[in-house]
Protein backbone atom coordinates (compact mmCIF):
# COMPACT_ATOMS: atom_id res chain seq x y z
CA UNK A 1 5.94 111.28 59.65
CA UNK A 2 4.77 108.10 58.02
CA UNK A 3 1.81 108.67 55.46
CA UNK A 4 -0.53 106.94 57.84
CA UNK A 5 -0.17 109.10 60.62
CA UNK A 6 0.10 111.86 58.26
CA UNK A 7 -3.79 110.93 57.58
CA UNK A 8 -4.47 111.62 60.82
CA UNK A 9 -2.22 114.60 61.38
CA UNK A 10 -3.24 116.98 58.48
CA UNK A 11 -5.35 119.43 59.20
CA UNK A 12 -6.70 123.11 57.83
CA UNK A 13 -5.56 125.71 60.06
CA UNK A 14 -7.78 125.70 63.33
CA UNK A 15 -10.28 128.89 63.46
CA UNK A 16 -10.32 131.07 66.23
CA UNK A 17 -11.98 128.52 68.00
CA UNK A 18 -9.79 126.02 68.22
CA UNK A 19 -11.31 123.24 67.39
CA UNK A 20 -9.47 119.95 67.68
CA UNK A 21 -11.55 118.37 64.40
CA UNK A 22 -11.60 120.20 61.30
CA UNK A 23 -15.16 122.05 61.09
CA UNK A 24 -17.19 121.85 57.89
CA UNK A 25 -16.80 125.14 55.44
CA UNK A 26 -20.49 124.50 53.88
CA UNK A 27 -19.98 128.06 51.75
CA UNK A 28 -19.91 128.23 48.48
CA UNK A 29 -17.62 131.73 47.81
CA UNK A 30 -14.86 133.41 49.91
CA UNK A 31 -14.61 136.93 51.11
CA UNK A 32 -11.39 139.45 51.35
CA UNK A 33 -10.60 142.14 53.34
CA UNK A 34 -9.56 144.30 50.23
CA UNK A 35 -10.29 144.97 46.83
CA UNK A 36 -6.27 144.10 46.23
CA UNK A 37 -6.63 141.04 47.98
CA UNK A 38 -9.85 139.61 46.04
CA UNK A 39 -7.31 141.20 42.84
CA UNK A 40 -4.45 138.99 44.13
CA UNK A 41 -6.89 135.57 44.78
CA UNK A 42 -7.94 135.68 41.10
CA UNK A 43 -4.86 136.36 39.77
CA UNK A 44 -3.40 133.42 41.34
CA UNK A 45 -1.12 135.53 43.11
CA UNK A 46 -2.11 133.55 46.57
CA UNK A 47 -3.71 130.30 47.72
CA UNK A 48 -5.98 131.93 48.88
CA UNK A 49 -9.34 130.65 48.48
CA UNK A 50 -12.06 131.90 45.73
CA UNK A 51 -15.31 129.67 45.16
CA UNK A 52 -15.96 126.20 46.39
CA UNK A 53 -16.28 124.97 42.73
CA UNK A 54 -12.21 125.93 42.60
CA UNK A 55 -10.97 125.32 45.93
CA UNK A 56 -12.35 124.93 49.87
CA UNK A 57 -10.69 123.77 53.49
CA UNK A 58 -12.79 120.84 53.75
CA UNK A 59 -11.38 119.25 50.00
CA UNK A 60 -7.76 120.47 50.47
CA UNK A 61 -7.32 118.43 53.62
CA UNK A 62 -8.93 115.70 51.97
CA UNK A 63 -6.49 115.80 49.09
CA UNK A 64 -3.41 116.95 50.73
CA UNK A 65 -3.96 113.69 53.06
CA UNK A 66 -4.50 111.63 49.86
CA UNK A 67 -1.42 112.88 48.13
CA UNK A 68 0.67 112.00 51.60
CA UNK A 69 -0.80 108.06 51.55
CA UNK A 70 0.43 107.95 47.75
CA UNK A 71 3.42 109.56 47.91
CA UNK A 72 2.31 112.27 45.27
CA UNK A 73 2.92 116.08 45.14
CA UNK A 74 -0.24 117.13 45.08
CA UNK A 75 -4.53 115.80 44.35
CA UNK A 76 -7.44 117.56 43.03
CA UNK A 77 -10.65 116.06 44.60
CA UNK A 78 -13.64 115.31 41.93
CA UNK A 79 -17.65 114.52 42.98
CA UNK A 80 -17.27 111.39 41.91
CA UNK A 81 -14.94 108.35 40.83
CA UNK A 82 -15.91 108.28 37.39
CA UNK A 83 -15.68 112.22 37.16
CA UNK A 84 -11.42 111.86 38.31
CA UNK A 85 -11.44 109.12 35.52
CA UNK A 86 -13.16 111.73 32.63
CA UNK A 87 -11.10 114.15 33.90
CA UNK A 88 -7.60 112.46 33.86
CA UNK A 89 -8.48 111.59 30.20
CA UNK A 90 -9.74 114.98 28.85
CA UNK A 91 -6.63 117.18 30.55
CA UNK A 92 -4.04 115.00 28.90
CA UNK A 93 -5.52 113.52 25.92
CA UNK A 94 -6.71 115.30 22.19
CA UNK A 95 -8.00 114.79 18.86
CA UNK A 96 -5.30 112.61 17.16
CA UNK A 97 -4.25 111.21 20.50
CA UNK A 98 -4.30 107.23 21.25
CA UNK A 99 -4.93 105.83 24.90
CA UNK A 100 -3.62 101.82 25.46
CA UNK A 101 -6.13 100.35 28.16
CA UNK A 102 -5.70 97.34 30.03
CA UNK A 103 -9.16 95.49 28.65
CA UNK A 104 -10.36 94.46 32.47
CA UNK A 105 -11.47 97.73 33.53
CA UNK A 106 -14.97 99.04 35.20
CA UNK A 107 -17.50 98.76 32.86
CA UNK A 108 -18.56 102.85 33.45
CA UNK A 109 -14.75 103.42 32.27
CA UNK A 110 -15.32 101.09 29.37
CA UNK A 111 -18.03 102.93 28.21
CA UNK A 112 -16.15 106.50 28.12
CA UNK A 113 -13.20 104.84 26.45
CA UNK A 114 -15.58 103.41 23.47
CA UNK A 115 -18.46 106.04 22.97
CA UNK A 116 -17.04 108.96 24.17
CA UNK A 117 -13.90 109.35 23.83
CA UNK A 118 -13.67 108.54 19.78
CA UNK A 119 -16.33 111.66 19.76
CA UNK A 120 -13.28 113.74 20.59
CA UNK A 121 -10.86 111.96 17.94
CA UNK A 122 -9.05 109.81 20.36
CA UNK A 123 -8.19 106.36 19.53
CA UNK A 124 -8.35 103.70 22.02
CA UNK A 125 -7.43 100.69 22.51
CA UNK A 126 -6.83 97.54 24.66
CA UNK A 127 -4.16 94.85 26.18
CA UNK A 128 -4.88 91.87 28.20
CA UNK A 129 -4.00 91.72 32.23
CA UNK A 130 -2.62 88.66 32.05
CA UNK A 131 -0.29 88.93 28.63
CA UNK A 132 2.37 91.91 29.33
CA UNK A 133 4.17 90.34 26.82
CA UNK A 134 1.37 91.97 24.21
CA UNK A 135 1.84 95.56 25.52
CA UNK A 136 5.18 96.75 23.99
CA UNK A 137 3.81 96.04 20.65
CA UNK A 138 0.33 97.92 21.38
CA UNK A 139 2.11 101.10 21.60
CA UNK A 140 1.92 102.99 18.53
CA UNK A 141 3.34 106.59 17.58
CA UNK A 142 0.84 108.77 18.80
CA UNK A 143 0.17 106.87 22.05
CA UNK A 144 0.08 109.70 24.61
CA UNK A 145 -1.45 107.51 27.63
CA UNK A 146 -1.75 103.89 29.32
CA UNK A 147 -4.12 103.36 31.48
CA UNK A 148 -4.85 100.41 33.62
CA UNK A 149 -6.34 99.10 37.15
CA UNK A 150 -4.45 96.69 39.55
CA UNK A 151 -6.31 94.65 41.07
CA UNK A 152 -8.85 94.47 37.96
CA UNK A 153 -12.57 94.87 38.36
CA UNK A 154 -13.94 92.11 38.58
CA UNK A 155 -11.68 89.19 37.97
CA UNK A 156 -8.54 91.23 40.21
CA UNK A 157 -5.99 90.07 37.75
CA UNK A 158 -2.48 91.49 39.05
CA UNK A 159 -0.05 93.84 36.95
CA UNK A 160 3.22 94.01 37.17
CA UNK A 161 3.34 97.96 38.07
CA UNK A 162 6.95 98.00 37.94
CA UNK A 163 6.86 96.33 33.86
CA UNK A 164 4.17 98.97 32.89
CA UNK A 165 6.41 102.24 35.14
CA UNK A 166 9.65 100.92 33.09
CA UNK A 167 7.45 100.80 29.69
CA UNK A 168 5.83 103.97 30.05
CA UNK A 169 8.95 105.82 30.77
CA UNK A 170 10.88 104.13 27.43
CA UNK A 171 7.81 105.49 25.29
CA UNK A 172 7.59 108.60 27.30
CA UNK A 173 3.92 107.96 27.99
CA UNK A 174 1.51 109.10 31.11
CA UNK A 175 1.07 106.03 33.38
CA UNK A 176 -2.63 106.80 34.66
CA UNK A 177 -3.43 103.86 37.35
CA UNK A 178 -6.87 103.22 38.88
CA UNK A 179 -6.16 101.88 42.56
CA UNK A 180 -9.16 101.78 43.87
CA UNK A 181 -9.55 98.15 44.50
CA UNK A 182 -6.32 97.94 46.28
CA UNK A 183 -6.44 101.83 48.24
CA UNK A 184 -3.50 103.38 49.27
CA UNK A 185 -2.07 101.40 52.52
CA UNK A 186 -1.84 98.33 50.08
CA UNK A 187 0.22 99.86 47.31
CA UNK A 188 1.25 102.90 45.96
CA UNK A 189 1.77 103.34 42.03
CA UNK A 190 3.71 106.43 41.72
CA UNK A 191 7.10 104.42 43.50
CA UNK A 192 6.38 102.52 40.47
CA UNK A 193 6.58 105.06 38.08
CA UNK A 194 3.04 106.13 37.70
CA UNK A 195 2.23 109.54 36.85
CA UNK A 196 -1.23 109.68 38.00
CA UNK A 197 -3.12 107.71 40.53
CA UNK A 198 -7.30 107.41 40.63
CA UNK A 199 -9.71 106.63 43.31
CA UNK A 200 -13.13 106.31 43.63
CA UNK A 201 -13.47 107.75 47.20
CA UNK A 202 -16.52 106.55 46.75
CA UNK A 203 -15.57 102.53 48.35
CA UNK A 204 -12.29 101.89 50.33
CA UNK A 205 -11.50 105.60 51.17
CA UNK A 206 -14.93 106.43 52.81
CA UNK A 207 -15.48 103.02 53.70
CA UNK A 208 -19.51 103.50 55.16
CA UNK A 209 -21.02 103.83 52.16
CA UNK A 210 -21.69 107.43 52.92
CA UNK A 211 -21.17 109.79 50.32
CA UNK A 212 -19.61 110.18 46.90
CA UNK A 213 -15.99 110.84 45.44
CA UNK A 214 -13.12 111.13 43.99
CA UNK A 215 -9.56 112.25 43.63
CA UNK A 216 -6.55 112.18 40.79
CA UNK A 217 -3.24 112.80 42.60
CA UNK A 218 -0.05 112.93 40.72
CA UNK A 219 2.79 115.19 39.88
CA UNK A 220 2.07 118.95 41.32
CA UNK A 221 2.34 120.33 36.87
CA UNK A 222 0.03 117.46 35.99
CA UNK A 223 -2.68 117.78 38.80
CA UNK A 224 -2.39 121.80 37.97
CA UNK A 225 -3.37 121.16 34.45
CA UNK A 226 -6.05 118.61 35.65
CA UNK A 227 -7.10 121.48 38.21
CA UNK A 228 -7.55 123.77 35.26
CA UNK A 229 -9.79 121.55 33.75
CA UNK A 230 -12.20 120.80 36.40
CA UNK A 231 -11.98 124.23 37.42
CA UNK A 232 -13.90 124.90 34.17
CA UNK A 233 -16.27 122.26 33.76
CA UNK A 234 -16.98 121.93 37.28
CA UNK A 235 -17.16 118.42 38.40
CA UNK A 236 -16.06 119.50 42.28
CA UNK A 237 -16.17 117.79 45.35
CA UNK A 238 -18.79 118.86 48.05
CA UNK A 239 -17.25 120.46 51.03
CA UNK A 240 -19.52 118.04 53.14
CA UNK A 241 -18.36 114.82 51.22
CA UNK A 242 -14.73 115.83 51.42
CA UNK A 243 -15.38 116.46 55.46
CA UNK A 244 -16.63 113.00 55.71
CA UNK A 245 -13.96 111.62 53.64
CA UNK A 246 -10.65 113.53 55.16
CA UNK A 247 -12.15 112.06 58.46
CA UNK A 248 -12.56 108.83 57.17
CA UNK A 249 -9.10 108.31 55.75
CA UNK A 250 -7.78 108.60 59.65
CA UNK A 251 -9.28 104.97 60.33
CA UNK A 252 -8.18 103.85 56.14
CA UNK A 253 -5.49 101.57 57.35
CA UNK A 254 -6.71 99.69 60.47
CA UNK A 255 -10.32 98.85 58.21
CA UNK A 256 -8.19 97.66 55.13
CA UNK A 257 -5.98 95.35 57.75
CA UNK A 258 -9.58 93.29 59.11
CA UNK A 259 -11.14 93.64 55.37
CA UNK A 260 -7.65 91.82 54.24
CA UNK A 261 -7.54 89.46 56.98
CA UNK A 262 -11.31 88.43 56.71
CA UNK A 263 -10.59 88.34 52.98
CA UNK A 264 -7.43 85.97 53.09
CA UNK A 265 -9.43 83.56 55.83
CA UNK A 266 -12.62 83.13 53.73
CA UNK A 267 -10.82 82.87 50.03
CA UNK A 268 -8.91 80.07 51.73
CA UNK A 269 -11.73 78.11 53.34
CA UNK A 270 -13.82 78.64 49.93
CA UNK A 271 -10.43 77.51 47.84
CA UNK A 272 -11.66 74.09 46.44
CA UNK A 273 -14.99 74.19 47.33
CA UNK A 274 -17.50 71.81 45.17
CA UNK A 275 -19.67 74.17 43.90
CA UNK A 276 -16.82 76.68 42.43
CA UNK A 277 -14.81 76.47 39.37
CA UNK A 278 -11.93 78.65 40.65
CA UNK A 279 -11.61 81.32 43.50
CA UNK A 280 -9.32 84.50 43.06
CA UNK A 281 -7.56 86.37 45.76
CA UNK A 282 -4.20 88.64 45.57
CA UNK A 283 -2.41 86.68 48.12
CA UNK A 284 -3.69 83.09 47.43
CA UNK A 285 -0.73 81.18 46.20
CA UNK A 286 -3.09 79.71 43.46
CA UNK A 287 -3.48 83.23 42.06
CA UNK A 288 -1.69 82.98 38.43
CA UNK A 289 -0.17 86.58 39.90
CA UNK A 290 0.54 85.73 42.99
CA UNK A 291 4.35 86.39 42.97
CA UNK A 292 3.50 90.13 41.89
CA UNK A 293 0.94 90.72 44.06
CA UNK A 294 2.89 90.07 47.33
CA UNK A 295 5.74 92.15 45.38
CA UNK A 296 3.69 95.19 45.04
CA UNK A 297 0.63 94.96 47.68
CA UNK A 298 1.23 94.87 51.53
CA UNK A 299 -2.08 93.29 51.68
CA UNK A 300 -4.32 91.33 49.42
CA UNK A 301 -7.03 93.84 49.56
CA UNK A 302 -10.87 93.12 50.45
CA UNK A 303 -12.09 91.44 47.46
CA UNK A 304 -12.79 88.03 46.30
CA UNK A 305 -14.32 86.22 42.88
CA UNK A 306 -15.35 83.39 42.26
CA UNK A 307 -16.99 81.17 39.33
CA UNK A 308 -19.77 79.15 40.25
CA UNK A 309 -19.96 75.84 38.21
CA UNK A 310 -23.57 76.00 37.55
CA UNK A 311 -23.11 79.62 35.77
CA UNK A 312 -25.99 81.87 35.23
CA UNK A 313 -28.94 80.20 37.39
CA UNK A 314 -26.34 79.44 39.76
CA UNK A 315 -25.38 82.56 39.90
CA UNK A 316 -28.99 83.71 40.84
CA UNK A 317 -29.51 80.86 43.45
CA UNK A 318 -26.34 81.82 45.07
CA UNK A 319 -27.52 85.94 45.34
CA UNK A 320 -30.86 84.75 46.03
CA UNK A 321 -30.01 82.83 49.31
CA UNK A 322 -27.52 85.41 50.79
CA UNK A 323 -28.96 85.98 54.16
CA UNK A 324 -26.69 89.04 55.74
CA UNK A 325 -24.50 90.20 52.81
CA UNK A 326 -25.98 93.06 50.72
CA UNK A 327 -27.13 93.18 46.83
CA UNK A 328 -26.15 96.50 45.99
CA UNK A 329 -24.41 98.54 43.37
CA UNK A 330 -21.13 99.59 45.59
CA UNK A 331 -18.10 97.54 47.45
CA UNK A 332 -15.56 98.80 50.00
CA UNK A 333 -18.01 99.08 52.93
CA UNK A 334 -18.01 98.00 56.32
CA UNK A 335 -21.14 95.72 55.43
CA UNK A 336 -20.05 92.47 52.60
CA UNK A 337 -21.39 92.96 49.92
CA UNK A 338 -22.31 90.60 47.02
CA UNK A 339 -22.23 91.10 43.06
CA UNK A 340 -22.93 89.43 39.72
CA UNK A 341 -20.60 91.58 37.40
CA UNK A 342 -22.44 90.23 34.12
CA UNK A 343 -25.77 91.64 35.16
CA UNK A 344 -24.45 94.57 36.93
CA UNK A 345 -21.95 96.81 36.09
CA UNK A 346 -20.50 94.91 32.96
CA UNK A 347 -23.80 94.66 32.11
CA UNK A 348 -23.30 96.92 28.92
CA UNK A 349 -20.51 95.27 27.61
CA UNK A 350 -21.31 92.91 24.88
CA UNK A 351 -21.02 88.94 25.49
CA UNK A 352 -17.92 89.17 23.69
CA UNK A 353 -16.66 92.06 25.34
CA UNK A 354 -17.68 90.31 28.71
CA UNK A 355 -15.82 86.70 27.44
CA UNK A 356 -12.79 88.40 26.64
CA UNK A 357 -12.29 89.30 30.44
CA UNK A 358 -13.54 86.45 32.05
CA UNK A 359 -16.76 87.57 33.21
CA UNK A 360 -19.02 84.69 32.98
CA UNK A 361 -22.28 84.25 33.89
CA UNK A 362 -21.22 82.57 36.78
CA UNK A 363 -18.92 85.37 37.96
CA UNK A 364 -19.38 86.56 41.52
CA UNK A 365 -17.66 88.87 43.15
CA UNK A 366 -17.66 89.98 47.22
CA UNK A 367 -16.58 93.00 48.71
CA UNK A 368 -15.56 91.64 52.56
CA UNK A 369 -16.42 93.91 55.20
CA UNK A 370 -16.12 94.49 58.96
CA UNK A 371 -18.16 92.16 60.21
CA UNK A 372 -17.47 88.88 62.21
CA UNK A 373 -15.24 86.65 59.44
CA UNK A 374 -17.38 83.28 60.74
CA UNK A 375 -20.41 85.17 60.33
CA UNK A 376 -19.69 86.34 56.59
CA UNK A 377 -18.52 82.97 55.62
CA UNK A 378 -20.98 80.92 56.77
CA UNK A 379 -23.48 83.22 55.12
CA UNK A 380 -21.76 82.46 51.72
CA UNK A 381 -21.57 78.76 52.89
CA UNK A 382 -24.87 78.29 53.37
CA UNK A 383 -25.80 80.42 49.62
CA UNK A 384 -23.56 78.00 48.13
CA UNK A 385 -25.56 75.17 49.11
CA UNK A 386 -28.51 75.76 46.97
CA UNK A 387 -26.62 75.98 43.61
């Protein structure tokens, strides 16, 4: 079956009831018929099913659906996205170890990669999107790991997946990809060579702005030795949240076809508009990656920036006079959905740090959601008026 209806399709074995939709297993331990069986369980010896902080029906469906829409072997489900990016790094990384990062990354993931990470002896450092020429010679002998995000947050810069597959396989490094900004049924990493693929559940894959999430899917060894991990420190999905996401992931790729579509329409008709600098989207042709991005990505995704000319207090005018589209700390929702990434969540990164990237003060960025496409753009029309 395709991967899409695969979403739909997978399902934990039906109860005695026979329900057509997967019930919620709100527990948080299993029982066994035997004192061999409960033996066998935590020796491994079956799938069976132990303690919600391990394993439960409700995440397994969610992850065996995510691994399907990727193309991986297998997925271990985390409670949030930031937890399946802490996680990817502490299963495969030690003391001694170096990490190469793409430098336009979430700022949250920034901030583990500088202050935490060093704690633990591992070296980090960082490559520009838009200079793949740079990243062979960033690669030094004890480089275990690159990691990167395609689309980048929040300029959505474009790299070449298939350079950095080919690179990482030379050097016999983990390719660890965060696609969260593009979600599954616009590209898929590992047919690029990447070993592990991240997702904050949290934005496209819910897509309501429900619940929290997230999920590391990969090779079947490598998500068992990330499995390990979490298994011991605990950052597990809620049965609940996975229910609500497993569910959500049926109607994935008919919501990321209108966010595309509404996002194409509106980054054209704002393309060249007097009150921006320059406009970004995947599939513009003025996108400097533009010939990668339709390469990789069957869509362009949902997201646009933008820099406004009159930078910070334009900036503010231009949040200020949003009538429908929501302020708020999240994107991939059904509702649009408005940012300032210098204030917000690059807002710990230094001024250099921030310059480096292209996040000015006149940065926007806009999560496009479900509603009417005249609707959201005249609401950023009329915002753009007053700066």
């Amino acid at each position: 079956m395709n991967p899409i209806t695969k979403a739909i399709r997978i399902q934990t074995e039906r109860t005695i009831e026979m329900e057509h939709s997967t019930p919620m297993f709100l527990t948080s331990s299993f029982c066994y018929d035997t004192a061999e069986d409960m033996r066998a369980a935590f020796a491994d010896e079956t799938d069976a099913n132990i303690y919600s902080r391990f394993s439960n029906p409700n995440v397994t469906e969610f992850t065996d659906k995510m691994a399907a829409l990727e193309g991986a072997e297998a997925g271990y489900a985390t409670a949030s996205g930031m937890s399946a990016v802490f996680a990817s790094f502490m299963t495969f990384l030690k003391t001694g170890d170096h990490l190469l990062s793409c430098s336009s990354v979430f700022g949250s993931t920034v901030t583990v990669l500088n202050k935490y990470l060093p704690k633990f002896g591992i070296e980090v450092s960082y490559v520009a999107a838009d200079k793949p020429e740079e990243w062979e010679a960033a690669i030094r002998p004890n480089t275990k790991m690159i990691y990167l995000e395609t689309p980048t947050n929040p300029g959505l810069d474009i790299i070449d997946l298939a350079f950095v597959g080919q690179l990482a396989k030379k050097h016999h490094l983990l390719l660890n990809v965060d696609n969260c900004f593009a979600s599954p049924v616009c590209q898929t990493p590992i047919e690029y060579g990447a070993d592990l693929v991240i997702h904050s559940a949290t934005k496209w894959l819910d897509g309501q702005g429900r619940v929290l999430g997230g999920v590391v899917v990969g090779k079947k060894e490598l998500i068992h030795e990330l499995y390990l991990f979490c298994r011991s420190t605990g950052p597990a999905l809620s049965p609940f949240n996975a229910w609500v996401l497993s569910k959500s992931l049926e109607t994935l790729d008919v919501r990321m076809e209108r966010h595309a579509g509404n996002a194409l329409h509106i980054a054209k008709a704002l393309e060249g508009h007097e009150k921006i600098n320059w406009l970004k989207y995947p599939f513009l042709h003025s996108h400097p990656q533009h010939a990668i991005a339709i390469k990789q990505m069957k869509n362009g995704g949902g997201l646009i920036s933008f820099n406004l000319k009159g930078g910070l207090e334009s900036g503010r005018n231009f949040l200020n006079n949003l009538k429908m589209l929501s302020l708020t700390a999240n994107l991939g929702d059904t509702r649009s959905i408005a940012s300032h990434p210098a204030s917000t969540t690059h807002a710990k990164l230094s001024e250099a740090e921030r310059q480096a990237v292209n996040i000015t003060p006149g940065l926007i960025r806009i999560s496009i959601g479900l509603e009417h496409v005249d609707d959201i753009l005249q609401d950023i029309l009329q915002a753009l008026e007053s700066c």
